[in-house]
PDB file of N, CA and C in Angstrom:
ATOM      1  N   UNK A   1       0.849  -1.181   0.000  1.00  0.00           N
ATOM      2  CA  UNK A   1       0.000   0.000   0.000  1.00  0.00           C
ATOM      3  C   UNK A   1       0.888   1.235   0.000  1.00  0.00           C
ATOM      4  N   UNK A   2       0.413   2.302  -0.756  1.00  0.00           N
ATOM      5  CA  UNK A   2       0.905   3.130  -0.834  1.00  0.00           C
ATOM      6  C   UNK A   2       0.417   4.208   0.271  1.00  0.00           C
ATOM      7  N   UNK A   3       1.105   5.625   0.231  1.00  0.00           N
ATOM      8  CA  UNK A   3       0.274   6.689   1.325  1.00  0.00           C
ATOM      9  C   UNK A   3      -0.874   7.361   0.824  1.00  0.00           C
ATOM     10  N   UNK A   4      -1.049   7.129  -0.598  1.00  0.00           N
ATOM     11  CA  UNK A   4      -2.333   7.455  -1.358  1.00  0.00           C
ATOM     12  C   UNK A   4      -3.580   6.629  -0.623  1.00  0.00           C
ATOM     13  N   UNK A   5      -3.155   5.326  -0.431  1.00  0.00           N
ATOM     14  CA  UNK A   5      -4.557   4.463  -0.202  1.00  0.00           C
ATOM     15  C   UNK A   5      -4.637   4.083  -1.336  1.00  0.00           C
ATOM     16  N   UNK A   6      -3.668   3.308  -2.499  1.00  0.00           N
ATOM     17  CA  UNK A   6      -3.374   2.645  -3.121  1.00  0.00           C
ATOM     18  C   UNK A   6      -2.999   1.276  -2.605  1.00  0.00           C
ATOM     19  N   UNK A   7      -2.901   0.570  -3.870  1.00  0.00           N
ATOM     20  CA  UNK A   7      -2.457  -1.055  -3.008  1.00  0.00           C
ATOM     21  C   UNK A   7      -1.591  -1.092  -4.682  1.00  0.00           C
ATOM     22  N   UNK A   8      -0.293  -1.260  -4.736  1.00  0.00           N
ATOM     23  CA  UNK A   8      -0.032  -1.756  -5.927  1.00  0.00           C
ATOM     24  C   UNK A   8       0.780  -3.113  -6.109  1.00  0.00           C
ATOM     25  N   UNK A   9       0.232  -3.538  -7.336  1.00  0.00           N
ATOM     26  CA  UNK A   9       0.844  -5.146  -7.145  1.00  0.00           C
ATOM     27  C   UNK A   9       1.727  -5.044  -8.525  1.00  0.00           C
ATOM     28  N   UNK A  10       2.680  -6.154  -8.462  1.00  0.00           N
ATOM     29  CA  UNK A  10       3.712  -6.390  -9.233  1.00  0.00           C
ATOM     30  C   UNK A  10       3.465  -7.833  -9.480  1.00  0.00           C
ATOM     31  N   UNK A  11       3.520  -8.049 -10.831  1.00  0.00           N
ATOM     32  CA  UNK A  11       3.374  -9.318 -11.287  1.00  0.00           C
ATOM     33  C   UNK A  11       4.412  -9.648 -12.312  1.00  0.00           C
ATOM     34  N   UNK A  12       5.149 -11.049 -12.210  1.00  0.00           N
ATOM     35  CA  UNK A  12       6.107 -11.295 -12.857  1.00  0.00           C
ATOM     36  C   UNK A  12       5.474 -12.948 -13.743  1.00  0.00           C
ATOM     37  N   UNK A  13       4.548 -13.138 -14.170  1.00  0.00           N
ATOM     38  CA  UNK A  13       4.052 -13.847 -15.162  1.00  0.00           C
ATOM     39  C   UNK A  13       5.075 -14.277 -16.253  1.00  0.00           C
ATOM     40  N   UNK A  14       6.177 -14.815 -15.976  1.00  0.00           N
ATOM     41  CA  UNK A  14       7.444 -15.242 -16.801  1.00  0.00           C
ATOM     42  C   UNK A  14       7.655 -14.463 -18.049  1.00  0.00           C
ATOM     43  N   UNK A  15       7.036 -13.225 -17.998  1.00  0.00           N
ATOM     44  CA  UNK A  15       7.709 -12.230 -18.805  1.00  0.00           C
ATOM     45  C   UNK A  15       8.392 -10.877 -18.463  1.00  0.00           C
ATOM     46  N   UNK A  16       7.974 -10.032 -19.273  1.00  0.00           N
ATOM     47  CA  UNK A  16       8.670  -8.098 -18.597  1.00  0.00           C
ATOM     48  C   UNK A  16       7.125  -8.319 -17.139  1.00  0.00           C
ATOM     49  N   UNK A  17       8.392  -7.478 -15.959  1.00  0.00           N
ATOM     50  CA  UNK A  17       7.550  -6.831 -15.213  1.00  0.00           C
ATOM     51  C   UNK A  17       6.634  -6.025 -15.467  1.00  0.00           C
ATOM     52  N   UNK A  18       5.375  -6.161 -14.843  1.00  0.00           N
ATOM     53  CA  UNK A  18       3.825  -5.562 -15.182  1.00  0.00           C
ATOM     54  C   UNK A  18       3.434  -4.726 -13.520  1.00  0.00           C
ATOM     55  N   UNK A  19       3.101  -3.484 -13.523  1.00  0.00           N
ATOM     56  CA  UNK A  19       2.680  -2.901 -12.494  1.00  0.00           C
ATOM     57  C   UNK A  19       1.036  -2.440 -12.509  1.00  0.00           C
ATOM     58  N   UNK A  20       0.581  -2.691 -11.739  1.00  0.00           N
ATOM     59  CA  UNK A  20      -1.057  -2.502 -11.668  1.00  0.00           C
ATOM     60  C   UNK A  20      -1.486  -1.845 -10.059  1.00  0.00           C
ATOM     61  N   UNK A  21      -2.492  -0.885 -10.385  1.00  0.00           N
ATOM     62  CA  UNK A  21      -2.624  -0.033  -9.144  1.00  0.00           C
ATOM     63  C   UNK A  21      -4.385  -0.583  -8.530  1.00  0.00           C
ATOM     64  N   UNK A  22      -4.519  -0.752  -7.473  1.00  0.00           N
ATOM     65  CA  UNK A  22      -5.481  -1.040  -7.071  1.00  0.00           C
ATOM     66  C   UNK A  22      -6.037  -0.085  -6.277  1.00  0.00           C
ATOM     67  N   UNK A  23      -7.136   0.806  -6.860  1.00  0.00           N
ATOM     68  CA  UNK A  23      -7.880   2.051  -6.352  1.00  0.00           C
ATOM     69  C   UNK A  23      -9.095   2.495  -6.123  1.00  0.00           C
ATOM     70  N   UNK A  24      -9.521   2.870  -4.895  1.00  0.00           N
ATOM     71  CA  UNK A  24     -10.424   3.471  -5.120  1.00  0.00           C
ATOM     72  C   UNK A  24     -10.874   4.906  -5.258  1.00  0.00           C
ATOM     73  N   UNK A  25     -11.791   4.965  -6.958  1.00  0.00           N
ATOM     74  CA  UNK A  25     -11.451   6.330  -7.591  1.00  0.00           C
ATOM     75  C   UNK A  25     -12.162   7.677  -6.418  1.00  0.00           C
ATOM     76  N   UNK A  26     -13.421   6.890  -5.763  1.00  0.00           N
ATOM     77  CA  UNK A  26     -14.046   7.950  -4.952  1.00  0.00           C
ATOM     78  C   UNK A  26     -14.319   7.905  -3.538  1.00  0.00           C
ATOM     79  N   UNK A  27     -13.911   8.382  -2.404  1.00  0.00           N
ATOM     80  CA  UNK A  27     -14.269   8.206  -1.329  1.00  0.00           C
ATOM     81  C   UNK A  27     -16.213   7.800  -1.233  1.00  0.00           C
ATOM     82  N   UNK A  28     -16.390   8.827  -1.765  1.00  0.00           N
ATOM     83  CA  UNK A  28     -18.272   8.529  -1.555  1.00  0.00           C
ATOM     84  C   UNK A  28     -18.858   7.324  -2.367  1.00  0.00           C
ATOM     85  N   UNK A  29     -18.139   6.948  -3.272  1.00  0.00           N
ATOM     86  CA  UNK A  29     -18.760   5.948  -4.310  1.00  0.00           C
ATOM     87  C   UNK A  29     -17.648   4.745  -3.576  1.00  0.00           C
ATOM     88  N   UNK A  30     -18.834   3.638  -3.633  1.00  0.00           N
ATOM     89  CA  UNK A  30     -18.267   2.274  -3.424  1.00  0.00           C
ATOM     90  C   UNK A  30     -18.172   1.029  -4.321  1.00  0.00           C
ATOM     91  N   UNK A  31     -16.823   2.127  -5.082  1.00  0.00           N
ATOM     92  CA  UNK A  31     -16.695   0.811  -6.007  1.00  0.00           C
ATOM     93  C   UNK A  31     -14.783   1.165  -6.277  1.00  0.00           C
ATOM     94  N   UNK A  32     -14.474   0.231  -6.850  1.00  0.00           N
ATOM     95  CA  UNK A  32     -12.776  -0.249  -6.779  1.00  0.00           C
ATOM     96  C   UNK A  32     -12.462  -0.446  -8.692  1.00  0.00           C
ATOM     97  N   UNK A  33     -11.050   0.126  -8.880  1.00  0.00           N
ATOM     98  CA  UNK A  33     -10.423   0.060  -9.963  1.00  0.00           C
ATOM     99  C   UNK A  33      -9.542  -0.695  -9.980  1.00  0.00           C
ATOM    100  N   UNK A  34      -9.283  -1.306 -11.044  1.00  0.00           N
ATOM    101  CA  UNK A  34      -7.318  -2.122 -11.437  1.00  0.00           C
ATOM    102  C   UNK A  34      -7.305  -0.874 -12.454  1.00  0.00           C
ATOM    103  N   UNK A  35      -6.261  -0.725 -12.345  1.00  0.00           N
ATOM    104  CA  UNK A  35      -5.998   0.165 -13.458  1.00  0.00           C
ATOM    105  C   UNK A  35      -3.886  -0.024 -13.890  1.00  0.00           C
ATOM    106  N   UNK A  36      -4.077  -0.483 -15.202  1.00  0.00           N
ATOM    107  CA  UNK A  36      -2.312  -1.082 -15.622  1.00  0.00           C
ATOM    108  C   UNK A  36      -1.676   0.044 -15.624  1.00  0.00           C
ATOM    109  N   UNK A  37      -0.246   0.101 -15.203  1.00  0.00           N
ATOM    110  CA  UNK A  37       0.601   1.837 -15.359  1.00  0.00           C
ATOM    111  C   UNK A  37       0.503   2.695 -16.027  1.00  0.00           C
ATOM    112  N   UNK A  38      -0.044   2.139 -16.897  1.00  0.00           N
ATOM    113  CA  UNK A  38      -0.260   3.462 -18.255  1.00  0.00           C
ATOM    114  C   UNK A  38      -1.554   4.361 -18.353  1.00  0.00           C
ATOM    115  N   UNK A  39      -2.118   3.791 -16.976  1.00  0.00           N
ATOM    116  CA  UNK A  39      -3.439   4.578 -16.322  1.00  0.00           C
ATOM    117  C   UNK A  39      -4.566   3.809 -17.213  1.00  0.00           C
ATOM    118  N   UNK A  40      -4.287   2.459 -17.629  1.00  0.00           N
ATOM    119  CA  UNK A  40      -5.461   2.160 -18.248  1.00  0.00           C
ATOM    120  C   UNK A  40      -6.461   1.466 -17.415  1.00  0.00           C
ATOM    121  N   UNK A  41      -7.497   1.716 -17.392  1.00  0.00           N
ATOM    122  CA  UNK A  41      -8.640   0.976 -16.422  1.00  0.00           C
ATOM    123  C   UNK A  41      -8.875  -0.105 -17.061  1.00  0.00           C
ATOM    124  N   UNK A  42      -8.580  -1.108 -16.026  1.00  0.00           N
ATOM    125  CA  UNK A  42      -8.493  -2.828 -16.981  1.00  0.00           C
ATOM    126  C   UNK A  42     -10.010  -3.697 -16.157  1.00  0.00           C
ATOM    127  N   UNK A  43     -10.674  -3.021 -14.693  1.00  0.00           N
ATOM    128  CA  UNK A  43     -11.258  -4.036 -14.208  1.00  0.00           C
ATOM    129  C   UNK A  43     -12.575  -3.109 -12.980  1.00  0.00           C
ATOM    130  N   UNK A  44     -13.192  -3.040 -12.894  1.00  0.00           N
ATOM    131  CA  UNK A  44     -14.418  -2.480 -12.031  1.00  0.00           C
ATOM    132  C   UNK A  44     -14.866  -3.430 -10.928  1.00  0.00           C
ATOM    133  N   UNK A  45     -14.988  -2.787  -9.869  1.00  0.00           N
ATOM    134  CA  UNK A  45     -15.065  -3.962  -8.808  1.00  0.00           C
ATOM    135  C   UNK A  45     -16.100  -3.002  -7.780  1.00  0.00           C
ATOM    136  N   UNK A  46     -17.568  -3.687  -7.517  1.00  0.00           N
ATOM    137  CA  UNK A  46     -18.232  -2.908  -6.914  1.00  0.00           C
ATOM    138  C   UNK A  46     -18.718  -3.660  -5.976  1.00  0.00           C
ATOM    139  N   UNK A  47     -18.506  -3.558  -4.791  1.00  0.00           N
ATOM    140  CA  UNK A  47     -18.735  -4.913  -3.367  1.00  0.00           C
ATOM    141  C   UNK A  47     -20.220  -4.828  -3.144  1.00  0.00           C
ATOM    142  N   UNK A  48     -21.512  -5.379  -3.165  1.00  0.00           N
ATOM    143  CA  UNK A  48     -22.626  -5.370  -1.907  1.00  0.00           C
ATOM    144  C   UNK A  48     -22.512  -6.249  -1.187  1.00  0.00           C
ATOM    145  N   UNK A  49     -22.521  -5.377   0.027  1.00  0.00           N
ATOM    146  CA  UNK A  49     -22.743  -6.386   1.311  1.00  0.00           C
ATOM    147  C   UNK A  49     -23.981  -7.046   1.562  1.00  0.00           C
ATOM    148  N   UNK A  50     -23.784  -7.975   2.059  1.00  0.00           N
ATOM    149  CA  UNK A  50     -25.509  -8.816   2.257  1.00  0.00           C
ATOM    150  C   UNK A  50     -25.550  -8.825   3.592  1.00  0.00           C
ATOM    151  N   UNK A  51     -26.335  -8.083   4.431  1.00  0.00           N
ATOM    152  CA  UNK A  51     -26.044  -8.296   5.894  1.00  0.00           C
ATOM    153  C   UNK A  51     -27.185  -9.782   6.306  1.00  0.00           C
ATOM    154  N   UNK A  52     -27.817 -10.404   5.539  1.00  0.00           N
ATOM    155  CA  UNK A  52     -28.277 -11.748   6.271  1.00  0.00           C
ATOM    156  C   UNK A  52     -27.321 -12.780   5.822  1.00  0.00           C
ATOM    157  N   UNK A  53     -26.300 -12.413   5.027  1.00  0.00           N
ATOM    158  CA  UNK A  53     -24.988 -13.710   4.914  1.00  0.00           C
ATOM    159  C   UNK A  53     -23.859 -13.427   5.460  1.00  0.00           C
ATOM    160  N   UNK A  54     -24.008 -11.669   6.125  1.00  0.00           N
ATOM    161  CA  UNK A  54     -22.495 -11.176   6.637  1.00  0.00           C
ATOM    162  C   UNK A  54     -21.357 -10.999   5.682  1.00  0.00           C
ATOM    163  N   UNK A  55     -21.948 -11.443   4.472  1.00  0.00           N
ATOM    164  CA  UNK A  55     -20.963 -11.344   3.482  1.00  0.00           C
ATOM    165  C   UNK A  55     -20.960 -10.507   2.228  1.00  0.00           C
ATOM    166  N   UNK A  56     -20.051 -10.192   1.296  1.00  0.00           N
ATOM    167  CA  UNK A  56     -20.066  -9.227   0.485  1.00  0.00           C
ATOM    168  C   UNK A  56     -20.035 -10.150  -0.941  1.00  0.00           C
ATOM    169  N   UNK A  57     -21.075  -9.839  -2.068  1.00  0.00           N
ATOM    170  CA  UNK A  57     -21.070  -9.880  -3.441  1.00  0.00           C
ATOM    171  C   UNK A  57     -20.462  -8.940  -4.280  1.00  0.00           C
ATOM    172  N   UNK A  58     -19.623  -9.580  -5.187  1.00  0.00           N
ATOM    173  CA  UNK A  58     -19.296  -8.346  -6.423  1.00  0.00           C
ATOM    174  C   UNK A  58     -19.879  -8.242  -7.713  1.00  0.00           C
ATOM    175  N   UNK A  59     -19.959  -6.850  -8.033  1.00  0.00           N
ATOM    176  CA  UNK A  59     -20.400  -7.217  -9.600  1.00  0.00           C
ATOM    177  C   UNK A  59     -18.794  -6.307 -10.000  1.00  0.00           C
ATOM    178  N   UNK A  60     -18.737  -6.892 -11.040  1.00  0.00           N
ATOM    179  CA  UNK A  60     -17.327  -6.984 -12.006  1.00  0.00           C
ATOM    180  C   UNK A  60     -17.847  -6.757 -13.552  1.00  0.00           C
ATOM    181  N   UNK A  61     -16.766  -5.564 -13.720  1.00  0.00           N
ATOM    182  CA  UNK A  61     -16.830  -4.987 -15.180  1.00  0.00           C
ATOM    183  C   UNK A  61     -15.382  -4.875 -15.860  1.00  0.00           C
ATOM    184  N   UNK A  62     -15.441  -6.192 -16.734  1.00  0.00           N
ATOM    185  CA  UNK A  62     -13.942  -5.998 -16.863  1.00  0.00           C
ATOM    186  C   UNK A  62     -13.630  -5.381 -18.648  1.00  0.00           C
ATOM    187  N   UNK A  63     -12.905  -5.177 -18.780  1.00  0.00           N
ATOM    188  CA  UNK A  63     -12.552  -3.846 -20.097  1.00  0.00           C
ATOM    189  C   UNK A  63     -11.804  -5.159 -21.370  1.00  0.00           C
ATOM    190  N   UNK A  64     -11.754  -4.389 -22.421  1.00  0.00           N
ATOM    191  CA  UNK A  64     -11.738  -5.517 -23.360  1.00  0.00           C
ATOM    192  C   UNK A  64      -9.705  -5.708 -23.240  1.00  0.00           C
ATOM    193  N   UNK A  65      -9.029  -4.831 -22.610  1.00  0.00           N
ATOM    194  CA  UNK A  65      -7.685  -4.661 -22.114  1.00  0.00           C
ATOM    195  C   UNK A  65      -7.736  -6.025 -21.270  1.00  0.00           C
ATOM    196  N   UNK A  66      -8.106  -6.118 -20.414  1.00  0.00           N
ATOM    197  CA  UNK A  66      -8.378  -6.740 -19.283  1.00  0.00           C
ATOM    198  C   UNK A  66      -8.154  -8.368 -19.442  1.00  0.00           C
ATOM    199  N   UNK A  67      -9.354  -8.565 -20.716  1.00  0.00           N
ATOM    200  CA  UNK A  67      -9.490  -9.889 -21.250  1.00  0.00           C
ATOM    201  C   UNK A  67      -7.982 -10.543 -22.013  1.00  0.00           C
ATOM    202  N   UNK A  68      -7.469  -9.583 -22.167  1.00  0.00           N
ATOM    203  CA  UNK A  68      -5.856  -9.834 -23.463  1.00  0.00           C
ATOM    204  C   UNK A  68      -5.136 -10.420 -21.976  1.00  0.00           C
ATOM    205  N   UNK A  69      -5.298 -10.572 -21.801  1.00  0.00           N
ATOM    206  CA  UNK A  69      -3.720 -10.081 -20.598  1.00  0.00           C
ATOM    207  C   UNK A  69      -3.897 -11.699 -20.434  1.00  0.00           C
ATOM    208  N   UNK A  70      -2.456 -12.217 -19.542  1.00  0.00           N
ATOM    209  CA  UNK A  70      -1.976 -13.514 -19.747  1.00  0.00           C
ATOM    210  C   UNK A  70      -2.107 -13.842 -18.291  1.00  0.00           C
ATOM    211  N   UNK A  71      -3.215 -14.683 -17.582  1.00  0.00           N
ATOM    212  CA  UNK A  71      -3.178 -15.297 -16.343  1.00  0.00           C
ATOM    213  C   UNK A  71      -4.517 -13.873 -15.933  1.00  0.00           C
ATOM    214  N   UNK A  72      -5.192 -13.904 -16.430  1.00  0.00           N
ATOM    215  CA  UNK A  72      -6.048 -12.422 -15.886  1.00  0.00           C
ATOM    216  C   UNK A  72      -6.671 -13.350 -14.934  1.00  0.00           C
ATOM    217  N   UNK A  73      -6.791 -14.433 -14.620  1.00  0.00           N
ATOM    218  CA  UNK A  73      -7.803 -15.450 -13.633  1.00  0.00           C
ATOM    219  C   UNK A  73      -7.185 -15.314 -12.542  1.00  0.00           C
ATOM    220  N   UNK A  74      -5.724 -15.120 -12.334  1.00  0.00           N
ATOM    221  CA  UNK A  74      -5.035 -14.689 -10.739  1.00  0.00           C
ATOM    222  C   UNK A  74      -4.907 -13.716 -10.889  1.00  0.00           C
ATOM    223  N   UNK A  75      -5.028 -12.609 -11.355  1.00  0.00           N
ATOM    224  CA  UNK A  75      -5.144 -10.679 -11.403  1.00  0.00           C
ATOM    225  C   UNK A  75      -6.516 -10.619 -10.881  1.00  0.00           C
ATOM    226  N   UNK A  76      -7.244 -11.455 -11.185  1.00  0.00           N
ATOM    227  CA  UNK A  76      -8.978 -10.761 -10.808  1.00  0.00           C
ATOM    228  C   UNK A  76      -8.978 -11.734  -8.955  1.00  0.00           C
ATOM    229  N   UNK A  77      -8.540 -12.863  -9.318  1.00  0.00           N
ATOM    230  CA  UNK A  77      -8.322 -13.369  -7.852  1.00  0.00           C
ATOM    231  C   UNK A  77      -7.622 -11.969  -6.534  1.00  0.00           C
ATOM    232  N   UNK A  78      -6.263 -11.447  -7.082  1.00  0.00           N
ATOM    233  CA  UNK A  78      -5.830 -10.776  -6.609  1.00  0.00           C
ATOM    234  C   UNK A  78      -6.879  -9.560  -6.431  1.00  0.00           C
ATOM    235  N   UNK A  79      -7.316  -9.331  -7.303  1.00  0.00           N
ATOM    236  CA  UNK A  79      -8.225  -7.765  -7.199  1.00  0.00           C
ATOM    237  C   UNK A  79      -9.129  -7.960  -6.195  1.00  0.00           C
ATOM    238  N   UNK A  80      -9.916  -9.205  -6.306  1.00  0.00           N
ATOM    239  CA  UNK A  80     -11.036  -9.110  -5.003  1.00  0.00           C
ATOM    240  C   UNK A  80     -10.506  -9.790  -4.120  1.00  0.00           C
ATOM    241  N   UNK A  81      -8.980  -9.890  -3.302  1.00  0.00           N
ATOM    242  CA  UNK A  81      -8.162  -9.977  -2.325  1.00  0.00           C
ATOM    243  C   UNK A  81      -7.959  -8.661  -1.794  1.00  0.00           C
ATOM    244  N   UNK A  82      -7.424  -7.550  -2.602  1.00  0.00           N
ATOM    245  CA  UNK A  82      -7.829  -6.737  -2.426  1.00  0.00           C
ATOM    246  C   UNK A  82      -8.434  -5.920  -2.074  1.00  0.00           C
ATOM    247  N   UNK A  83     -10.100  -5.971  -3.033  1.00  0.00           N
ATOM    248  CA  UNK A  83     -10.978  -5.223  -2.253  1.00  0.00           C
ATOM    249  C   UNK A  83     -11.831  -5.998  -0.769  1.00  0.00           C
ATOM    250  N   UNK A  84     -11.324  -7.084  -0.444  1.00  0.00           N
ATOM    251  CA  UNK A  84     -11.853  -7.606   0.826  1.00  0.00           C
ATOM    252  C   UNK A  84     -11.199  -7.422   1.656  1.00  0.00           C
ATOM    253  N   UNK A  85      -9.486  -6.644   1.523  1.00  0.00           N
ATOM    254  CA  UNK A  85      -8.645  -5.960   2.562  1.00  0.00           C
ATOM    255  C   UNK A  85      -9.100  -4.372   2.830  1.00  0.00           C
ATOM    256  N   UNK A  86      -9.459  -4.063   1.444  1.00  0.00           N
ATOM    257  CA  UNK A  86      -9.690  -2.416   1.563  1.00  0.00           C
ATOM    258  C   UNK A  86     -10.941  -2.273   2.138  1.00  0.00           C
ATOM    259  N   UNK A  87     -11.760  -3.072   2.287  1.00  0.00           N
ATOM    260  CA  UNK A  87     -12.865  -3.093   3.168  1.00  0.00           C
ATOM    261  C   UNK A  87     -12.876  -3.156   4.395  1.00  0.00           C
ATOM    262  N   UNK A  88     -12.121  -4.332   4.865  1.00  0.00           N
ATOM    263  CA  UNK A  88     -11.562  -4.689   6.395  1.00  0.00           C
ATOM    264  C   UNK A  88     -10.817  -3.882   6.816  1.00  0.00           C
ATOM    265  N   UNK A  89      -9.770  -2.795   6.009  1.00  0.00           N
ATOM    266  CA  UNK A  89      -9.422  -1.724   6.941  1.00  0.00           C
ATOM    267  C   UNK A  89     -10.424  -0.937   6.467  1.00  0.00           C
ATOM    268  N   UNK A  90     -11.188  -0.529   6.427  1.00  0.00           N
ATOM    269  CA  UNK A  90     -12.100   0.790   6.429  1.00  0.00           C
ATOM    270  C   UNK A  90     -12.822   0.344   7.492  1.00  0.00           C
ATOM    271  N   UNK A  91     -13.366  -0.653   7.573  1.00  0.00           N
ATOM    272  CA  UNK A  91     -14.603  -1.393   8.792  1.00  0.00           C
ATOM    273  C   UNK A  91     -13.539  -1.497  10.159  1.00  0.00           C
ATOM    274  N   UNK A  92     -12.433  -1.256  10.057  1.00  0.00           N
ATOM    275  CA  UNK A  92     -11.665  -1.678  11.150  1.00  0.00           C
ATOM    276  C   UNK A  92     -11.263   0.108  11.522  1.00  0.00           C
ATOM    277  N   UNK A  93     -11.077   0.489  10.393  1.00  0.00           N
ATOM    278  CA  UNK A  93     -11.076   2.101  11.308  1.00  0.00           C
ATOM    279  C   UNK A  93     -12.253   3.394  11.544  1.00  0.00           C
ATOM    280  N   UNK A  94     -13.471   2.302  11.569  1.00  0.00           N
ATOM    281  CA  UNK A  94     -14.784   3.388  11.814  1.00  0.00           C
ATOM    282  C   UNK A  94     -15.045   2.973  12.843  1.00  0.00           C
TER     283      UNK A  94
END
């Protein structure tokens, strides 16, 4: 994590190093970005909580960038690792 309130991950997928920022674009809006270094928005991640399962659903909007990419099935794993940390510290500091 960065001091932004970024989370950025580094992935070495047996090729060139790949950097990807994990963000959220709005304090008031509850929803989460991947976005690849070149500021491209690769993935949409919007949590509802279900309070009779205690648990959180996502809906996911992923970009036609998104789909190219090599292993995107552990990038999207990683992303909603992610947003189930960036949640747990927000719920942990209210």
């Amino acid at each position: 994590m960065n001091w932004k309130g970024q989370i950025l991950i580094r992935t070495l997928f047996g090729g060139p190093e790949a950097y990807y920022i994990f963000k959220q674009p709005s304090l008031l809006k509850n929803t989460f970005v991947l976005v690849h270094e070149d500021e491209t928005e690769l993935l949409s991640i919007e949590p509802d909580f279900k309070w009779t399962k205690l648990n959180s659903d996502y809906r996911l909007a992923a970009s036609d960038a998104f789909e190219q990419l090599v292993r995107k099935e552990l990038l999207l794993l990683t992303a909603i690792h992610c947003a189930n940390y960036y949640l747990t510290m927000m719920a942990a500091a209210a």
